[in-house]
C-alpha atoms as a PDB file:
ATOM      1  CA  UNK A   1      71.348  73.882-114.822  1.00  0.00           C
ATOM      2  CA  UNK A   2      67.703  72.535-114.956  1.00  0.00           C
ATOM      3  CA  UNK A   3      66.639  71.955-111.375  1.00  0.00           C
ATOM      4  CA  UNK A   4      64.480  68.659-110.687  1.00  0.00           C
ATOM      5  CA  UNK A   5      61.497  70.932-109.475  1.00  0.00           C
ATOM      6  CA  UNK A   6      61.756  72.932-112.718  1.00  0.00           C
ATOM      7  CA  UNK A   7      61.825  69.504-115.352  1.00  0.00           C
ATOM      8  CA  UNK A   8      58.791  68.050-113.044  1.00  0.00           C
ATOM      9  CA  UNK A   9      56.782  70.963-114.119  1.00  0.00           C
ATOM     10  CA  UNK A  10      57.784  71.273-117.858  1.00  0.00           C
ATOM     11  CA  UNK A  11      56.568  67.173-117.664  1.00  0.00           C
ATOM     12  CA  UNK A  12      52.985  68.488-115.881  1.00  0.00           C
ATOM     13  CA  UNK A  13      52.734  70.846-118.439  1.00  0.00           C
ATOM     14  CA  UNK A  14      53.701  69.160-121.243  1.00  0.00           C
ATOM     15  CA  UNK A  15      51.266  66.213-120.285  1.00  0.00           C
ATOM     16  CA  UNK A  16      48.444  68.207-119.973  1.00  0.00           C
ATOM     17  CA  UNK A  17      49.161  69.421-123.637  1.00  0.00           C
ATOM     18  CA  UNK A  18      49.378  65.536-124.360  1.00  0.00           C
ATOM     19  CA  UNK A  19      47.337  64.097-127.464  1.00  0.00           C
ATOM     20  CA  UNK A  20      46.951  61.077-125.651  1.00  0.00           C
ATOM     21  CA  UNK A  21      47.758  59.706-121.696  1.00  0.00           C
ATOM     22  CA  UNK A  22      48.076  56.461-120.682  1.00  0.00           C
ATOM     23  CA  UNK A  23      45.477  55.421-118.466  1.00  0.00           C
ATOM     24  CA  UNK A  24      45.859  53.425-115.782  1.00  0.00           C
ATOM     25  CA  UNK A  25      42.842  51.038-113.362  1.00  0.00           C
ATOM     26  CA  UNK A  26      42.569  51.523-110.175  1.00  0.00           C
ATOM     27  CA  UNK A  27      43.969  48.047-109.720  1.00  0.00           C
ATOM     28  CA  UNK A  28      46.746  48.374-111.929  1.00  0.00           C
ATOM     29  CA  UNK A  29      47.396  52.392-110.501  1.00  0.00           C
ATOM     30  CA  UNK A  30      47.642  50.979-107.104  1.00  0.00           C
ATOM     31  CA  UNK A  31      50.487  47.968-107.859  1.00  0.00           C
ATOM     32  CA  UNK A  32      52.443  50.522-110.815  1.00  0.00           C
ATOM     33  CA  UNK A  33      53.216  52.656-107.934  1.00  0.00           C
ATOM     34  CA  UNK A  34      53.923  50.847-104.750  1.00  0.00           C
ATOM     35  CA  UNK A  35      57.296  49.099-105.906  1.00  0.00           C
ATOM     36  CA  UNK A  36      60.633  51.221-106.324  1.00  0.00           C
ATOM     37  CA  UNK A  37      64.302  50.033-106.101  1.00  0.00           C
ATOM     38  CA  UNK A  38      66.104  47.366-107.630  1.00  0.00           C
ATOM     39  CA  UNK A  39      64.212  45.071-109.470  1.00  0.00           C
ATOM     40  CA  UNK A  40      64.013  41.349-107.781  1.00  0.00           C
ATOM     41  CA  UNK A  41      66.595  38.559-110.131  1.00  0.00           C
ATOM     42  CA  UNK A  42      65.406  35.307-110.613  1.00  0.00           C
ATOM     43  CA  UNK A  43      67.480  32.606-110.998  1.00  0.00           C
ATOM     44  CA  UNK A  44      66.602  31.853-115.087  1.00  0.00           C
ATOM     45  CA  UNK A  45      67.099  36.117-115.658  1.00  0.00           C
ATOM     46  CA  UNK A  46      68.630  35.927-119.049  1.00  0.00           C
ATOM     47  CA  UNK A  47      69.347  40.497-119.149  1.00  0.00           C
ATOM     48  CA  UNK A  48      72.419  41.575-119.425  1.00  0.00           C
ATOM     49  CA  UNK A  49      71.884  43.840-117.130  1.00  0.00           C
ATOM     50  CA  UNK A  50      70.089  44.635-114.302  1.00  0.00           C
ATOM     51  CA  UNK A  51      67.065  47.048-114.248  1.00  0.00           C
ATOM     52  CA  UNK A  52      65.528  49.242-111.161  1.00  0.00           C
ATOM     53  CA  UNK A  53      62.281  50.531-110.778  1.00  0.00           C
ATOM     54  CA  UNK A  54      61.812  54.279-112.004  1.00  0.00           C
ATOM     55  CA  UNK A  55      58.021  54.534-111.776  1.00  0.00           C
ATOM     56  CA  UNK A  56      56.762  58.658-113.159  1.00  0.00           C
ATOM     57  CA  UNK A  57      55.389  60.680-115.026  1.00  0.00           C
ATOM     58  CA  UNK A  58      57.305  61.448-118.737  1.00  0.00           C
ATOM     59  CA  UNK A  59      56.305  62.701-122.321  1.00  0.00           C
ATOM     60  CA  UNK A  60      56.579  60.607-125.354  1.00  0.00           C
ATOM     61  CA  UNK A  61      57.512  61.997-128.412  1.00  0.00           C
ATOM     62  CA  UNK A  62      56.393  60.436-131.738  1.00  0.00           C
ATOM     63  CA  UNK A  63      56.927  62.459-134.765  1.00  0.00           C
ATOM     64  CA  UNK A  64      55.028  65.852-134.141  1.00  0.00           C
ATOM     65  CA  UNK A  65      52.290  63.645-131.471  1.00  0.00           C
ATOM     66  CA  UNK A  66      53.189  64.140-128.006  1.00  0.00           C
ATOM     67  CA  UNK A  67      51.614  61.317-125.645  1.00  0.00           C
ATOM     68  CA  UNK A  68      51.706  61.324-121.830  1.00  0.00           C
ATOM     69  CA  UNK A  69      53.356  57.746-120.651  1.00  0.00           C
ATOM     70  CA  UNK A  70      54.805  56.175-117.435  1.00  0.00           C
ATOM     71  CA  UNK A  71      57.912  55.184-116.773  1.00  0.00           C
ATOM     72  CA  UNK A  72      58.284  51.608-115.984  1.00  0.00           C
ATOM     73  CA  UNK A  73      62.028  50.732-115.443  1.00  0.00           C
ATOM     74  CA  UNK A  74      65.589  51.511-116.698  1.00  0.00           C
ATOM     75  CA  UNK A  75      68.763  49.138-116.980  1.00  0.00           C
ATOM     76  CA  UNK A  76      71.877  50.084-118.876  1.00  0.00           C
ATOM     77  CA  UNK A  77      70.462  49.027-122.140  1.00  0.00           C
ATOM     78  CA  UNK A  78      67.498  50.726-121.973  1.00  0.00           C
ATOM     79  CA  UNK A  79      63.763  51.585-120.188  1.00  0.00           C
ATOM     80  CA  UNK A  80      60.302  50.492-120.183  1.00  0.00           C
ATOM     81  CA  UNK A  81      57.407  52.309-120.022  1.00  0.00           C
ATOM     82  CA  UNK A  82      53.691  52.394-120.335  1.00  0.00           C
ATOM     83  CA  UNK A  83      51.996  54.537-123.705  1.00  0.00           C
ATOM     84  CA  UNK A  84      48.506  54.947-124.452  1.00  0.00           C
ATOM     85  CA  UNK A  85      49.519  54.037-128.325  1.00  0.00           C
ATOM     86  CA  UNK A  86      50.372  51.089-129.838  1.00  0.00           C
ATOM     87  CA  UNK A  87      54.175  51.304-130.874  1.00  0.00           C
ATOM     88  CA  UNK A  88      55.853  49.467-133.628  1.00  0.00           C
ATOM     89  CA  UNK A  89      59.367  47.717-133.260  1.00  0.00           C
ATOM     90  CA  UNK A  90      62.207  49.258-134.386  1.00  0.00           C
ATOM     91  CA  UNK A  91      60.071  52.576-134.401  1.00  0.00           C
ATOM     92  CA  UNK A  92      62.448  55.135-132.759  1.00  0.00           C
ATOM     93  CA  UNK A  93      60.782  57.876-130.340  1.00  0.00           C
ATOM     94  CA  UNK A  94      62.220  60.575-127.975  1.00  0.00           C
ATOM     95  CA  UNK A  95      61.207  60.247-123.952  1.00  0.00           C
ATOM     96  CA  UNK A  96      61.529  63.071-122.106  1.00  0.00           C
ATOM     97  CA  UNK A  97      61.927  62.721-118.162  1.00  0.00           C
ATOM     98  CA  UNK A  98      62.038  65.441-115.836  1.00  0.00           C
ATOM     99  CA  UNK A  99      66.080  65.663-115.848  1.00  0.00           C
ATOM    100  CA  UNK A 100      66.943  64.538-119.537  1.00  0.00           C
ATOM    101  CA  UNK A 101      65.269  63.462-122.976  1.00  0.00           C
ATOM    102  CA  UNK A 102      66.074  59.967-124.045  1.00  0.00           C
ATOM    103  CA  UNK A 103      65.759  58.622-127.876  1.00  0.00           C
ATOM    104  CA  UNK A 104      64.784  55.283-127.890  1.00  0.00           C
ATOM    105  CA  UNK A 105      64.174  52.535-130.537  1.00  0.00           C
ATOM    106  CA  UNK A 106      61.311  50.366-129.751  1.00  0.00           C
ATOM    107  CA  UNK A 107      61.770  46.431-129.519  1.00  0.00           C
ATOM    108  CA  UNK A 108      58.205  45.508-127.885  1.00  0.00           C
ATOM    109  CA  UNK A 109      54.782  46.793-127.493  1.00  0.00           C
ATOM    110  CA  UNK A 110      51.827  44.764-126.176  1.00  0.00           C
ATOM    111  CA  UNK A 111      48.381  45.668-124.843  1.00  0.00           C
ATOM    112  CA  UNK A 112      47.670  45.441-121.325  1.00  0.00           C
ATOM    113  CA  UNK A 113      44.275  47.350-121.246  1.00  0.00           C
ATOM    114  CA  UNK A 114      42.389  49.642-123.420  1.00  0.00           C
ATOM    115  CA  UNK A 115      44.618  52.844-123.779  1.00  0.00           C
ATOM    116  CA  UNK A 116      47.583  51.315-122.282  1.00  0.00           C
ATOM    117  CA  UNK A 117      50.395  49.478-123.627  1.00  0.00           C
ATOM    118  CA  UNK A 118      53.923  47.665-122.243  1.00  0.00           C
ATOM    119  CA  UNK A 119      56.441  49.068-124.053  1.00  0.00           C
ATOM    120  CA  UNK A 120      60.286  48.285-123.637  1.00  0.00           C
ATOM    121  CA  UNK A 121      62.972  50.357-125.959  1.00  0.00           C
ATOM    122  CA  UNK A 122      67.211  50.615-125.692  1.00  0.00           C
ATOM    123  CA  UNK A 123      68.435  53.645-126.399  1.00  0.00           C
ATOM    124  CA  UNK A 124      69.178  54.543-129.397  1.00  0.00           C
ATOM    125  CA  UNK A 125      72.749  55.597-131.233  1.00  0.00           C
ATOM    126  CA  UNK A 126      73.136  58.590-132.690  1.00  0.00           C
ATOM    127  CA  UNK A 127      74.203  58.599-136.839  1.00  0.00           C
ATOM    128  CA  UNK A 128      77.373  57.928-137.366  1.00  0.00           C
ATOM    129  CA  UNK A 129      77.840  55.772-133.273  1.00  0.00           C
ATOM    130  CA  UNK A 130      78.759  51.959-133.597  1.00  0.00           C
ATOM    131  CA  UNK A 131      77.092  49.403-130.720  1.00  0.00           C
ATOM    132  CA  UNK A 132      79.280  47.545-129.237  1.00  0.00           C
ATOM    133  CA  UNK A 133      79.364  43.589-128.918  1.00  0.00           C
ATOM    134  CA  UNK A 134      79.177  41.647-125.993  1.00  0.00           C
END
């Protein structure tokens, strides 16, 4: 089995081989990384389901193009991140994280500084796997 250790170094290395890595202000490096947990609910949340912090270091997939991204959040449904490339929606991509690779189909994208976009995705079925309604 992979050990945690041993999938934090294939992301190093596979970042540094990275076309592209998000990059993040000072001011914006600072407030990314000094939340973790549960995410806060406000009373007019209209998610399904809840989402928790999961701030790192992961590897975006994009055809051949690897990119070096940050992980935002994850809920149930699926995770946001942070790519230094503009994604489209309904695009689908792979994320890999240090413990599994996730493929993801991408419902939002929006700049928040130069060579560093918002992105949210769900995960994606595989061909052939049915979603199913609420």
């Amino acid at each position: 089995m992979l050990e945690l250790d041993d999938g934090k170094k294939m992301i190093e290395e596979l970042w540094e081989k990275a076309t592209a890595r998000v990059e993040l202000s000072n001011s914006l490096r600072k407030r990314f990384f000094a939340v973790q947990g549960p995410m806060p609910s406000y009373y007019d949340n209209q998610r399904t389901y809840h989402r928790y912090f999961m701030r790192g270091k992961a590897v975006l997939q994009r055809g051949d193009a690897l990119f070096g991204t940050y992980t935002k959040d994850i809920s149930r449904q699926g995770v946001g991140f942070l790519s230094p490339v503009q994604l489209l929606p309904k695009e689908i991509v792979k994320l890999r994280l240090p413990t599994t690779e996730l493929s993801l189909e991408v419902t939002r994208c929006r700049r928040v500084e130069p060579g560093c976009f918002d992105c949210g995705a769900r995960f994606a079925l595989e061909p052939g796997q049915v979603r199913p309604t609420n």
